[in-house]
N, C-alpha and C. Protein backbone atom coordinates (compact mmCIF):
# COMPACT_ATOMS: atom_id res chain seq x y z
N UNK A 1 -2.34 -0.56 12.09
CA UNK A 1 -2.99 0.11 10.98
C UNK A 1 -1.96 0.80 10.08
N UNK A 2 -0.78 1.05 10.88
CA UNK A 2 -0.06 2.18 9.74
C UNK A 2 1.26 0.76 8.86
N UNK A 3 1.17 -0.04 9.13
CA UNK A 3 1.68 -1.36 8.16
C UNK A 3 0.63 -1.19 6.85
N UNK A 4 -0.70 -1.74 7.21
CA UNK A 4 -1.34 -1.95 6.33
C UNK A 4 -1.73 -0.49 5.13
N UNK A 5 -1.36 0.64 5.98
CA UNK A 5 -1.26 2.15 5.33
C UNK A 5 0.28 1.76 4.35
N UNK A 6 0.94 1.56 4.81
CA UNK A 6 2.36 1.70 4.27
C UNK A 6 2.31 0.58 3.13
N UNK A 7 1.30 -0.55 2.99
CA UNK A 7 1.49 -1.62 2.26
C UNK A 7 0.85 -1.01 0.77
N UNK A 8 -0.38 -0.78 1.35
CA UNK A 8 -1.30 -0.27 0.11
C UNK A 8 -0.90 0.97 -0.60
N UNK A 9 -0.02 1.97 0.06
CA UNK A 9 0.29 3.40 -0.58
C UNK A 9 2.14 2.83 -1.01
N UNK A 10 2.32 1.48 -0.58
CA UNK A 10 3.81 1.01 -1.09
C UNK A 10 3.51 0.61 -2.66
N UNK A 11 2.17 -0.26 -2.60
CA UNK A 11 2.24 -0.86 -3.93
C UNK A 11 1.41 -0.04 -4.90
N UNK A 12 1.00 1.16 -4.09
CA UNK A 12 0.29 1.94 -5.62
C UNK A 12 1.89 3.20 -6.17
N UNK A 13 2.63 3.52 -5.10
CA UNK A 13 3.55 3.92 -5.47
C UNK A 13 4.10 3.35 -6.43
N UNK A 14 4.85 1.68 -6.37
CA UNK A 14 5.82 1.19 -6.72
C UNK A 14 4.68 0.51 -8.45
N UNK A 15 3.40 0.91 -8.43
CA UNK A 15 3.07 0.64 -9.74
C UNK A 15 3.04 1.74 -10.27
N UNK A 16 2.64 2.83 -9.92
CA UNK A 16 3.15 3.94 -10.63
C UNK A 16 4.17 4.03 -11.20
N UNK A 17 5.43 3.87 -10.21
CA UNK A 17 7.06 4.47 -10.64
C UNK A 17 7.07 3.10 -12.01
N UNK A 18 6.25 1.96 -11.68
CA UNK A 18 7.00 0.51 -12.52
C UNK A 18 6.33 1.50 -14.24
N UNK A 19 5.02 2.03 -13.94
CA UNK A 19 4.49 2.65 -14.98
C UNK A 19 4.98 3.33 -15.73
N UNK A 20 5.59 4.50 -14.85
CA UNK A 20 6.88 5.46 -15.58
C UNK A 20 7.87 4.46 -16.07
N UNK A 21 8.85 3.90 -15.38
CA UNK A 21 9.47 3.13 -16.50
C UNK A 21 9.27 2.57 -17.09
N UNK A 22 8.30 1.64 -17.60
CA UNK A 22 8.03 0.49 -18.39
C UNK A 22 8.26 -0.81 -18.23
N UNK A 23 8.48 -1.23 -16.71
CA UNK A 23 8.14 -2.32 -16.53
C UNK A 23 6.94 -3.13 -15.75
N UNK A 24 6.11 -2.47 -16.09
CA UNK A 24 4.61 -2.88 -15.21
C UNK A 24 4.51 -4.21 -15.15
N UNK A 25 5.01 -4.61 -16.47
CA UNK A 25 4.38 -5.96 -17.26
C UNK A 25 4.77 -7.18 -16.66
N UNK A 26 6.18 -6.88 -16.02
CA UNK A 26 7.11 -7.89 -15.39
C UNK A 26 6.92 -7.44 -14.20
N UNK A 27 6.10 -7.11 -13.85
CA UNK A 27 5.87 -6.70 -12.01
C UNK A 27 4.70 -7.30 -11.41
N UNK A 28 4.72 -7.87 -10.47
CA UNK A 28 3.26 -8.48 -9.55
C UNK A 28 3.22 -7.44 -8.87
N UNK A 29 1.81 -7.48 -8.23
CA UNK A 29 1.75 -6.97 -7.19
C UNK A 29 3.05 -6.48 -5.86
N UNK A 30 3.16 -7.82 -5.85
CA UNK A 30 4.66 -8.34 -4.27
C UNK A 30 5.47 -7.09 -4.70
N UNK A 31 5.79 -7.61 -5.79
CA UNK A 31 7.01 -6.48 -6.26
C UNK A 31 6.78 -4.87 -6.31
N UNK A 32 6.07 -4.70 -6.82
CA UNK A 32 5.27 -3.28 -6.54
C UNK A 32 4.92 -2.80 -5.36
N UNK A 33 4.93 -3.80 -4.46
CA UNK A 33 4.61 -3.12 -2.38
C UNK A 33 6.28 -3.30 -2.71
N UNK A 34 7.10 -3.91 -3.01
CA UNK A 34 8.32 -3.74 -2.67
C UNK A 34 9.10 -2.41 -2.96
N UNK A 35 8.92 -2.11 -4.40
CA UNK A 35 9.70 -0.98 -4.82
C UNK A 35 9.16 -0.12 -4.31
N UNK A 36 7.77 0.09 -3.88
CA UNK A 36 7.29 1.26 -3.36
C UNK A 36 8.03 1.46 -1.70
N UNK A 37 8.16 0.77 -1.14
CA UNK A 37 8.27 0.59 0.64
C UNK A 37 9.98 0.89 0.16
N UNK A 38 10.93 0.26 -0.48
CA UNK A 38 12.40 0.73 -0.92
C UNK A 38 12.11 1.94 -1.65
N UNK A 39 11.68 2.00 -2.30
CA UNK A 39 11.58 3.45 -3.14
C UNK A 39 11.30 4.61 -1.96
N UNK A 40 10.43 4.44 -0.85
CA UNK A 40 10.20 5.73 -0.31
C UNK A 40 11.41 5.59 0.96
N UNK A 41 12.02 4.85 1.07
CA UNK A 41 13.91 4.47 1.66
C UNK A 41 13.96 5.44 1.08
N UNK A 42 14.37 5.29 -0.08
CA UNK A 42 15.33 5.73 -0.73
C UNK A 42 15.19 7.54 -1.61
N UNK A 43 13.78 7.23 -1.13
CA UNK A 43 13.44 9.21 -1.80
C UNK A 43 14.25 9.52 -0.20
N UNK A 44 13.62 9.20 0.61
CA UNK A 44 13.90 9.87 1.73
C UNK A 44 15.29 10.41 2.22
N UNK A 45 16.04 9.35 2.27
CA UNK A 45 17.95 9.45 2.10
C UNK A 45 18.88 10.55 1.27
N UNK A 46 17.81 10.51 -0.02
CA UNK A 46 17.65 11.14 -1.12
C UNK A 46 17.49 12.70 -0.90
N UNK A 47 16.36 12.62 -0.60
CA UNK A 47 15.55 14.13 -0.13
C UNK A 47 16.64 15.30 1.42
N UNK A 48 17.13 14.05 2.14
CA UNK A 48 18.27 14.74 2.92
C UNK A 48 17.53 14.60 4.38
N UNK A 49 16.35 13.91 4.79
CA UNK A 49 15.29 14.30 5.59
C UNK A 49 15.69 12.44 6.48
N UNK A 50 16.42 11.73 5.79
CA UNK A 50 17.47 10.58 6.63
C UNK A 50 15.66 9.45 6.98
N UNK A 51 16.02 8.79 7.24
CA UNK A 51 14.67 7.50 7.47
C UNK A 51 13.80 8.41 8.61
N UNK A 52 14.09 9.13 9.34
CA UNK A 52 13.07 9.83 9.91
C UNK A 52 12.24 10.42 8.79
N UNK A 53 12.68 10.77 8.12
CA UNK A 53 11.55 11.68 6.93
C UNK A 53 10.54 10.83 6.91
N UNK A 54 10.65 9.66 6.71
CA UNK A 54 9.72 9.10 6.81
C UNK A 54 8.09 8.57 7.74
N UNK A 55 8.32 9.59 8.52
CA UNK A 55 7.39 9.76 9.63
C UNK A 55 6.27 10.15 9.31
N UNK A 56 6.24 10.86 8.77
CA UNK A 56 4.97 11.97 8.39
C UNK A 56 4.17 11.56 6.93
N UNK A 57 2.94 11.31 6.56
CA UNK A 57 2.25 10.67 5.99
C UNK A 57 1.71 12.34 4.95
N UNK A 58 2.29 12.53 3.68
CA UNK A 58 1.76 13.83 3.50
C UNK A 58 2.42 14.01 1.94
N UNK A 59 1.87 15.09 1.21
CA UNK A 59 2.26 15.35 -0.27
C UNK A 59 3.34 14.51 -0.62
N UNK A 60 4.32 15.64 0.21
CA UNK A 60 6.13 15.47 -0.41
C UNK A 60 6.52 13.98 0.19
N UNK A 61 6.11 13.36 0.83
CA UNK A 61 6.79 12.15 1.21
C UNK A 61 6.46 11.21 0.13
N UNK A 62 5.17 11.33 -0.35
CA UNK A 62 4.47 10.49 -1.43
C UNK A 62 5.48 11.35 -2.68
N UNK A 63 5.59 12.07 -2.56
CA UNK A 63 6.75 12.67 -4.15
C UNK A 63 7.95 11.94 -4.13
N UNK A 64 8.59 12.08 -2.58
CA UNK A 64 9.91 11.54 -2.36
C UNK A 64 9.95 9.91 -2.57
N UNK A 65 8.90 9.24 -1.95
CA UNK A 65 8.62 8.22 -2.46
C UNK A 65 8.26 7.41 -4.10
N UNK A 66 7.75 8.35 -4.72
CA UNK A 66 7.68 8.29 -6.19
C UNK A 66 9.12 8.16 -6.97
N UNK A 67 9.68 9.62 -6.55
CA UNK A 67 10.93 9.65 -7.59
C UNK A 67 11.82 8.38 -6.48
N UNK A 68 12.03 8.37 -5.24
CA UNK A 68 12.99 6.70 -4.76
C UNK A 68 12.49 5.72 -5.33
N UNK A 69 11.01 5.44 -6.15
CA UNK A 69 10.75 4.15 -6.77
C UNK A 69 11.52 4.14 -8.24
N UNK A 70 11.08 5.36 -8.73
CA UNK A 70 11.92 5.40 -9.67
C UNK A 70 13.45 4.89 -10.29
N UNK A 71 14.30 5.89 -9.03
CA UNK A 71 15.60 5.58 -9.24
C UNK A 71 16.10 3.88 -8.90
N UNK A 72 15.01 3.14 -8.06
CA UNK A 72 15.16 1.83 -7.71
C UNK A 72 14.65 1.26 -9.15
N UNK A 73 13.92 1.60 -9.91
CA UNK A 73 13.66 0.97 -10.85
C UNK A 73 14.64 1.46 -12.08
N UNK A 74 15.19 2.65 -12.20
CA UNK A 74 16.05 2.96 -13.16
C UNK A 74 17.72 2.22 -12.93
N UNK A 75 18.25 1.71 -11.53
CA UNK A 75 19.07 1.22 -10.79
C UNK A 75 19.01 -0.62 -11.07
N UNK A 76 17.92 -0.89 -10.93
CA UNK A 76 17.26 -2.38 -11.56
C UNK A 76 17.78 -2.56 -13.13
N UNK A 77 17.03 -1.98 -13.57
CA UNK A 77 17.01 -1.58 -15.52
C UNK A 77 18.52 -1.44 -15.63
N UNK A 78 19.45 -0.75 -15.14
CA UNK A 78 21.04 -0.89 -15.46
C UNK A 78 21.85 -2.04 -15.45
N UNK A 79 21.49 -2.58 -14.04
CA UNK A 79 21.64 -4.26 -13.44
C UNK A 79 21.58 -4.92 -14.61
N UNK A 80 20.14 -5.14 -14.91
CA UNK A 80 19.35 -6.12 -15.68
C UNK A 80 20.28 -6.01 -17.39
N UNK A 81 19.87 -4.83 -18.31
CA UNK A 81 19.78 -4.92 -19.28
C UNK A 81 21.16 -3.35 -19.79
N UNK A 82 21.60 -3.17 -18.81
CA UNK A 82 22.96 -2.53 -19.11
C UNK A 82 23.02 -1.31 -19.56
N UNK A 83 21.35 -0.83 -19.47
CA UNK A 83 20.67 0.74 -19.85
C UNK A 83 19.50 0.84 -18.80
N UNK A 84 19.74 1.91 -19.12
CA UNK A 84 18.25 3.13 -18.53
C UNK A 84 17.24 3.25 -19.50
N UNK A 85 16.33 2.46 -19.44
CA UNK A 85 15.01 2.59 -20.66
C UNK A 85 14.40 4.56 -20.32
């Protein structure tokens, strides 16, 4: 059960963060469980709380997870097009 928790709160994350930046348009679904499930990696690492942070199902993990989709999508956008939209 907590896969299918982590899938569905991966891809509403990772459409959110795609929202904030502006690439919704070029995003499926797939991709959106992706950046969300790397994005909350990467809040977490981020946040100082190491892949254990990731244990606990609650506000700040969903924050930490938001802004890690982000920076995966602002990190993408540099790759891609040589700026930060």
């Amino acid at each position: 059960m907590g896969w299918i928790i982590a899938i569905v709160v991966g891809g509403i994350i990772g459409w959110l963060a795609s929202m904030v930046m502006n690439r919704d348009a070029s995003m499926g679904i797939f991709w959106n469980i992706v950046v969300g499930i790397v994005g909350a990696i990467i809040g977490a690492l981020v946040g100082g709380g190491g892949v254990a942070g990731l244990a606990g199902f609650n506000l700040w993990s969903l924050i930490a997870a938001f802004i890690g989709a982000v920076i995966l999508l602002a990190i993408v956008n540099l790759v891609q097009r040589g700026r930060v939209r």
